[in-house]
Protein backbone atom coordinates (compact mmCIF):
# COMPACT_ATOMS: atom_id res chain seq x y z
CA UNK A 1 -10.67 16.93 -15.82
CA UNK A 2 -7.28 15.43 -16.57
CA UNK A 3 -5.90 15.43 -20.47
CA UNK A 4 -7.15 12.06 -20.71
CA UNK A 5 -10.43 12.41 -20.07
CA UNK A 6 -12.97 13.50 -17.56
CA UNK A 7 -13.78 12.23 -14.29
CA UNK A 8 -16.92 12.62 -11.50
CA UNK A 9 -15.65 12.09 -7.83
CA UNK A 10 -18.16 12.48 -4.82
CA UNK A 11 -15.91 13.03 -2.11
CA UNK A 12 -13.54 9.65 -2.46
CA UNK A 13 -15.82 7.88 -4.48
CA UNK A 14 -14.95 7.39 -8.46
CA UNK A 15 -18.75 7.82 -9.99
CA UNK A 16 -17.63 7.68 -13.39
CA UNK A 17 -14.88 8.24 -15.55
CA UNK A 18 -14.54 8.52 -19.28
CA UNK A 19 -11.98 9.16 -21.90
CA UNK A 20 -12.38 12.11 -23.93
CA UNK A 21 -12.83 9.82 -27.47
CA UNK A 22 -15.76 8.91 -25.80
CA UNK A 23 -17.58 11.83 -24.82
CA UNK A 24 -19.05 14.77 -26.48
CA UNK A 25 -18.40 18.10 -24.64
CA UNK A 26 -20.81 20.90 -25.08
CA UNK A 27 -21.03 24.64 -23.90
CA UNK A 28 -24.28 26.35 -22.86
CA UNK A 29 -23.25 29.61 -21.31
CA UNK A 30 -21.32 29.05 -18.29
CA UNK A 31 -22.69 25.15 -18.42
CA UNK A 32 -20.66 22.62 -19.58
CA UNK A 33 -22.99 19.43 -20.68
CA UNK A 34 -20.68 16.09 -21.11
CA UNK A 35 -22.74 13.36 -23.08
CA UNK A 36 -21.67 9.60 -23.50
CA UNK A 37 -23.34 6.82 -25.57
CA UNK A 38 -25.71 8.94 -26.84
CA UNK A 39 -27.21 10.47 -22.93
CA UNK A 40 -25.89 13.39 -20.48
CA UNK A 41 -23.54 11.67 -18.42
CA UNK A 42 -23.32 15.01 -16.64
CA UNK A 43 -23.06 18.89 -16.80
CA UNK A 44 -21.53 21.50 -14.81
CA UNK A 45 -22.00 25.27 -13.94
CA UNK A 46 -18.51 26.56 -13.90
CA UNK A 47 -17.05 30.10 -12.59
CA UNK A 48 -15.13 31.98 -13.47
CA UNK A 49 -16.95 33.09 -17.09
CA UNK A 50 -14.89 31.23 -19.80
CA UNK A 51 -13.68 28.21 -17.84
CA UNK A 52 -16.12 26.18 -19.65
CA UNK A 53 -15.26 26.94 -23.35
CA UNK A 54 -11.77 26.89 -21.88
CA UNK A 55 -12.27 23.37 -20.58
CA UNK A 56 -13.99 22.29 -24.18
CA UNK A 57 -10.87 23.78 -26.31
CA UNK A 58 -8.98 20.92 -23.99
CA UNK A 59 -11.44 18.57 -25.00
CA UNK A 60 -11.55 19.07 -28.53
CA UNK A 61 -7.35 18.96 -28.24
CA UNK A 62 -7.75 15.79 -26.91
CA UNK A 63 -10.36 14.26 -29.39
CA UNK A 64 -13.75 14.77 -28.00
CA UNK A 65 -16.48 15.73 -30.19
């Protein structure tokens, strides 16, 4: 996650990366669900408890829906 946008990495391999205009951010529990175009591009189970409606405030500061 930078502030502008969201990134995948798989050890030094770029998957994807997208800016946060383009994605939609969603919190389910301690899942965070990132969808693109209309599909999940990805989600994530994040610890500590918080860190994913943490990580959406970021995104909604930074224009994702």
């Amino acid at each position: 996650m930078t502030s502008r946008g969201l990134q995948l990495w798989e050890r030094s391999a770029l998957l994807w990366r997208h800016p946060w205009p383009e994605l939609r951010v969603l919190v389910d529990g301690p899942r965070l669900r990132v969808h693109h175009e209309g599909h999940e591009a990805g989600h994530m189970l994040l610890e500590p408890p918080g860190a994913a409606q943490e990580i959406r405030m970021v995104a909604a500061r930074h224009a994702a829906g």
